[in-house]
C-alpha atoms as a PDB file:
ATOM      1  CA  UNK A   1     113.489 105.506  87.646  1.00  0.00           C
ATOM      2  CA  UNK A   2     111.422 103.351  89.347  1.00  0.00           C
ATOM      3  CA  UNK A   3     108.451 105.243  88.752  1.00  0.00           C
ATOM      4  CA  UNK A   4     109.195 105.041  84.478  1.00  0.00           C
ATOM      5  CA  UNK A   5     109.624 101.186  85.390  1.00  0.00           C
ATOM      6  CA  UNK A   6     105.977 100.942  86.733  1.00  0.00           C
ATOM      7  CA  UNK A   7     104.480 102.830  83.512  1.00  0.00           C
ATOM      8  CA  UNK A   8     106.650 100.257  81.434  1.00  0.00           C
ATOM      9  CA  UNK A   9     105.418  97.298  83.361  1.00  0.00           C
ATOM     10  CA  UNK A  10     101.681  98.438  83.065  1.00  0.00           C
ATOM     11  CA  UNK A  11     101.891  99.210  79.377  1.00  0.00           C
ATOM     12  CA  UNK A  12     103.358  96.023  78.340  1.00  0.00           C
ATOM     13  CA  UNK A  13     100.874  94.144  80.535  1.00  0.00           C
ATOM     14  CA  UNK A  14      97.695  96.789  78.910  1.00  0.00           C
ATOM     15  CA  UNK A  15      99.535  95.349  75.664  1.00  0.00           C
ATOM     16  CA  UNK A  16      99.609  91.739  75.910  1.00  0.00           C
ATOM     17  CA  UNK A  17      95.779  92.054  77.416  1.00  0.00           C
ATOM     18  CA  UNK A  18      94.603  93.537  74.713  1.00  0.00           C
ATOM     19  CA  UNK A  19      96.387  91.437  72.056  1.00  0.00           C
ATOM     20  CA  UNK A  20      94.974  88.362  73.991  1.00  0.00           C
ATOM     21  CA  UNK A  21      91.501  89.899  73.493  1.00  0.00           C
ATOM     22  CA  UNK A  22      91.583  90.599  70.123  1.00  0.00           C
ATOM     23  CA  UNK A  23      93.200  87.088  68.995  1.00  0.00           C
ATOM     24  CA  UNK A  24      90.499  85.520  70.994  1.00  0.00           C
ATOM     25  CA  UNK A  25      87.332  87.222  69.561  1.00  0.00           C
ATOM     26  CA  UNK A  26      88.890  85.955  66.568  1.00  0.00           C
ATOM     27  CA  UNK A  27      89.011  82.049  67.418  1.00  0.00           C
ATOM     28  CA  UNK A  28      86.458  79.954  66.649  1.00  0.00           C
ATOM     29  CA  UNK A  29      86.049  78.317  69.626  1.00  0.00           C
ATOM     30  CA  UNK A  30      85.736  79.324  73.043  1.00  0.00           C
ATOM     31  CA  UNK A  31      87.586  76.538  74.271  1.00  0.00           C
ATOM     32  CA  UNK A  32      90.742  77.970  72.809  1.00  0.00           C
ATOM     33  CA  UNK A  33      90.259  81.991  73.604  1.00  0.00           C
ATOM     34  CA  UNK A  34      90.360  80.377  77.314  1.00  0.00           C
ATOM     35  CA  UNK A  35      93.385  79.098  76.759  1.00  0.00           C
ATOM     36  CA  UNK A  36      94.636  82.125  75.139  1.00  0.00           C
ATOM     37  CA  UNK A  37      93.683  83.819  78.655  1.00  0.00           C
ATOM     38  CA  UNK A  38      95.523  81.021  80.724  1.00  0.00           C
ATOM     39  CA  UNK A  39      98.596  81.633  78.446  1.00  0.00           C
ATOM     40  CA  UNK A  40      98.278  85.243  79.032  1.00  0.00           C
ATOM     41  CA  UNK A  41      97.720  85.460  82.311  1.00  0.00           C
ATOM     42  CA  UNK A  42     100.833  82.717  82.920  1.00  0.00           C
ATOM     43  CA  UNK A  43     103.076  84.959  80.577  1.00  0.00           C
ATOM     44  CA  UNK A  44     101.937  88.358  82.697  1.00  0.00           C
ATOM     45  CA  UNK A  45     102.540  86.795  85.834  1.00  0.00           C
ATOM     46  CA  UNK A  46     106.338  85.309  85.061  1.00  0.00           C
ATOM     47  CA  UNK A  47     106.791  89.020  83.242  1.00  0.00           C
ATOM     48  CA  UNK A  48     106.113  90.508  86.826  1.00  0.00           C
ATOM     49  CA  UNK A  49     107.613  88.155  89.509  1.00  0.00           C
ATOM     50  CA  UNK A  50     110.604  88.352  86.931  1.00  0.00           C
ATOM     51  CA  UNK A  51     111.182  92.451  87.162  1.00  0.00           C
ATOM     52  CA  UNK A  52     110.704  91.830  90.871  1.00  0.00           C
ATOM     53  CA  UNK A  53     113.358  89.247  90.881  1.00  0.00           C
ATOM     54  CA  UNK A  54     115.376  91.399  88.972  1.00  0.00           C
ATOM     55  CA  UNK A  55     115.088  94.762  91.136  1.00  0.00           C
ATOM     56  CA  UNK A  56     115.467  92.690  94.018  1.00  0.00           C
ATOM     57  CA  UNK A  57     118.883  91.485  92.467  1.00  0.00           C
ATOM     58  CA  UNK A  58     120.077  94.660  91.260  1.00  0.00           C
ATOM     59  CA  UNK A  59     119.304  96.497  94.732  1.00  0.00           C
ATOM     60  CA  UNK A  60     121.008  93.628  96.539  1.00  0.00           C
ATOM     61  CA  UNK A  61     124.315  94.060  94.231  1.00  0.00           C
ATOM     62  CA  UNK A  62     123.979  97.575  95.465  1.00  0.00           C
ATOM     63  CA  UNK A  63     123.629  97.316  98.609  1.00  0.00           C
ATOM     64  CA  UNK A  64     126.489  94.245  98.955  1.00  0.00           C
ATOM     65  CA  UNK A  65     128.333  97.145  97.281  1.00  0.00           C
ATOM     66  CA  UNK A  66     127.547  99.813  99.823  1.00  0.00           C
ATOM     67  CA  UNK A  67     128.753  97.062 102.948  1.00  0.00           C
ATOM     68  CA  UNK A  68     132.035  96.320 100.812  1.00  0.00           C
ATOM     69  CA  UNK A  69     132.869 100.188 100.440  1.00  0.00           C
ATOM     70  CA  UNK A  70     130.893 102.467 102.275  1.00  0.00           C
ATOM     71  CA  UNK A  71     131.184 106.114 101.205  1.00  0.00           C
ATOM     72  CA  UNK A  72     132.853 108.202 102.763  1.00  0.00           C
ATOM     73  CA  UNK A  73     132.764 110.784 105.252  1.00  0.00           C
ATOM     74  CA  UNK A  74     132.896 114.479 104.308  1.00  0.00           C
ATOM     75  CA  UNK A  75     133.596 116.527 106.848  1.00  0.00           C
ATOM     76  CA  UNK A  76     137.118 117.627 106.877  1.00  0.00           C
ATOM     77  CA  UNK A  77     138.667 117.495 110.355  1.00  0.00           C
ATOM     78  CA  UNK A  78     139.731 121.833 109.807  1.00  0.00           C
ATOM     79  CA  UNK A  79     135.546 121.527 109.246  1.00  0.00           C
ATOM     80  CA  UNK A  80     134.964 119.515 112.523  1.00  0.00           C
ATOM     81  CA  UNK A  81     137.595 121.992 114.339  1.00  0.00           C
ATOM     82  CA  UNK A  82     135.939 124.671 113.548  1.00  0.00           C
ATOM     83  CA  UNK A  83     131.953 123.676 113.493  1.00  0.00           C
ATOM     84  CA  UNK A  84     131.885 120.561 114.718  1.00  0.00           C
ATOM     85  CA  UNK A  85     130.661 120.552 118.612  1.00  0.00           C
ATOM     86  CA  UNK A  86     127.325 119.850 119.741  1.00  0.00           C
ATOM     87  CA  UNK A  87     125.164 122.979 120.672  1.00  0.00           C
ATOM     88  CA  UNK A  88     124.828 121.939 123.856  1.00  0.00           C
ATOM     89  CA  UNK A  89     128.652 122.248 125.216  1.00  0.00           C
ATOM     90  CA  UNK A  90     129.928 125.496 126.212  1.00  0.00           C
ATOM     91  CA  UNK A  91     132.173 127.310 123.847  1.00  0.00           C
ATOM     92  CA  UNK A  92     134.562 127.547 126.384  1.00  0.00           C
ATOM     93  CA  UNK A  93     135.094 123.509 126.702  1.00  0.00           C
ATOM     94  CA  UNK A  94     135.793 124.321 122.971  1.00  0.00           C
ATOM     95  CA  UNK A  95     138.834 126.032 124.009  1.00  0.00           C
ATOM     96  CA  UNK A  96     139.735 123.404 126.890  1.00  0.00           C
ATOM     97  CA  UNK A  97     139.886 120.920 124.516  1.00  0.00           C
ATOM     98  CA  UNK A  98     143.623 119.917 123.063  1.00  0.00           C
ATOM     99  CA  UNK A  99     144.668 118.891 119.280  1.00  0.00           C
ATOM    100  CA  UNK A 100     144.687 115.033 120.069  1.00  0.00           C
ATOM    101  CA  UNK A 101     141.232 115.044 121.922  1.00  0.00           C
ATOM    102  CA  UNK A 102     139.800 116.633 118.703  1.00  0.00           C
ATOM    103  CA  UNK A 103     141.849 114.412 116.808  1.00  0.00           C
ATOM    104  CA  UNK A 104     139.992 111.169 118.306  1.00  0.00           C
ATOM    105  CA  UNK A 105     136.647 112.851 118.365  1.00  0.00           C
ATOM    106  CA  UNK A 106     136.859 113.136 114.980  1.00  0.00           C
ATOM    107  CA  UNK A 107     138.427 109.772 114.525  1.00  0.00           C
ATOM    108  CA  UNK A 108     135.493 108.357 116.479  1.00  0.00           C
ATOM    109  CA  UNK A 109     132.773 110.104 114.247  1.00  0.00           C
ATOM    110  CA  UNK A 110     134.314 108.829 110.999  1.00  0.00           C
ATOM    111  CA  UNK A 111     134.086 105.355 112.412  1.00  0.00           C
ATOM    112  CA  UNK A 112     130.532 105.901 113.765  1.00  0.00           C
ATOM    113  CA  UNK A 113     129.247 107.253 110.615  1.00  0.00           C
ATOM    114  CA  UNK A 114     131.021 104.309 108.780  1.00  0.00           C
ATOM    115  CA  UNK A 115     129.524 101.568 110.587  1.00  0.00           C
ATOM    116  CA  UNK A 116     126.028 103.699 110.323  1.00  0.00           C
ATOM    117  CA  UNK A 117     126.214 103.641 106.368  1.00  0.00           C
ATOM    118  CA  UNK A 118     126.831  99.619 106.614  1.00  0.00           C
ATOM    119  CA  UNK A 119     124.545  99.260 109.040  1.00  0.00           C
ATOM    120  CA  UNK A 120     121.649 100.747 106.481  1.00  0.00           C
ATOM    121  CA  UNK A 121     123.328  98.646 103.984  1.00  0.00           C
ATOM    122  CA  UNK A 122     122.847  95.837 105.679  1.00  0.00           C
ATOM    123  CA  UNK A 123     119.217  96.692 106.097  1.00  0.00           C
ATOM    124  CA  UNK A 124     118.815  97.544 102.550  1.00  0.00           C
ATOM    125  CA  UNK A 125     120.250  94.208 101.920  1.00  0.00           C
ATOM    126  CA  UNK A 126     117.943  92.370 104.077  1.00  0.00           C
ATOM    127  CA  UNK A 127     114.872  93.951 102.280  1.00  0.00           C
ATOM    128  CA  UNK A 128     116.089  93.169  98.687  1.00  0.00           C
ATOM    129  CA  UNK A 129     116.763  89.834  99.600  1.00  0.00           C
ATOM    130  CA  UNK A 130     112.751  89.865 100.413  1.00  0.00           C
ATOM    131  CA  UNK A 131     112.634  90.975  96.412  1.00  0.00           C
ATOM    132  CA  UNK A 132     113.992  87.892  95.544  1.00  0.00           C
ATOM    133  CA  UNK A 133     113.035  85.127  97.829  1.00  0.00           C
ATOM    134  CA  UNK A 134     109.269  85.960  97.579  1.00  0.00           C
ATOM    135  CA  UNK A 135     108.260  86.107  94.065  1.00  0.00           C
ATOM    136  CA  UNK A 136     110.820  83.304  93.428  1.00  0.00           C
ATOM    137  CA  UNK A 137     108.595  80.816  94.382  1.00  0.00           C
ATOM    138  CA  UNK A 138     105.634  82.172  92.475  1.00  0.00           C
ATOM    139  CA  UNK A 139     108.264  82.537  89.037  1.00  0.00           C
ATOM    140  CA  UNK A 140     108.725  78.643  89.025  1.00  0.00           C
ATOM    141  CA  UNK A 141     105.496  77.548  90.060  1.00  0.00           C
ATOM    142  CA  UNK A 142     104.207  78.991  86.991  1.00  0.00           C
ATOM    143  CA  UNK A 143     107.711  78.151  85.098  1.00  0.00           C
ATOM    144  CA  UNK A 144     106.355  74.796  85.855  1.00  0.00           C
ATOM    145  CA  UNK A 145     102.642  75.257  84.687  1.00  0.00           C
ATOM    146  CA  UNK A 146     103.717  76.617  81.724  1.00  0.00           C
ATOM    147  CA  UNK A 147     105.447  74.082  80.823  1.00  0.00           C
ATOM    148  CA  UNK A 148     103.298  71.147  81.631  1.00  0.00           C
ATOM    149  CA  UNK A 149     100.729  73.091  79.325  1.00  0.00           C
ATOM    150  CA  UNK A 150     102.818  72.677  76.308  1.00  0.00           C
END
């Protein structure tokens, strides 16, 4: 996915390059094929702090979503009964142990694994955020320049 959005990026940008080359061997002047390349290269650069914002956003949504509703844990408790001790106790503190202590092992690895999976969230969160705030900055500075060109 991301991968296809990189070759998209780069062929639209190859694109508009080579558009902006050929309409400014065509001008008359060099004074406006210059300009042509300022345009471009404004254009190109709110194209690509743009998809960043955007990714940023969209990973961010996902991971608010992962914090909101973690997923959930799939091991059974009949699984953890049966399979779910460390290697290093003793099978025989396997049989020592009652219904109720398993129980709130159990009970006590869902919960751990839960907080885990919004912990990473959070992280995840944290670094989209990053997608965002950085090439925000750079997106209206050249909002701006493009503008005051016109």
């Amino acid at each position: 996915m991301v991968l296809s959005l990189i070759g998209l990026v780069l062929v639209v940008i190859v694109l508009i390059l080579a558009a902006t080359a050929i309409s400014a061997t065509r001008g008359n002047s060099k004074e406006g094929g210059n300009i042509m390349m300022k345009n471009v290269y404004i254009y190109v650069v709110l194209f690509a702090t743009l998809m960043m914002i955007i990714g940023g956003s969209v990973a961010a949504f996902m991971a608010v979503a992962d914090i909101v509703t973690p997923a959930p844990y799939h091991q059974s408790f009949e699984e953890y009964r049966q399979w779910g001790f460390e290697k290093s106790e003793k099978p025989v503190s396997k049989a020592n142990l009652s219904e109720t202590e398993l129980k709130a092992r159990y009970d006590a690895l869902v919960v751990a694994e839960k907080d885990r999976q919004v912990n990473r969230a959070k992280n995840s969160l944290v670094k989209s955020m990053g997608w965002i705030v950085i090439p925000l900055p750079v997106f209206i500075i050249f909002q701006r320049r493009l503008k005051a060109q016109e």
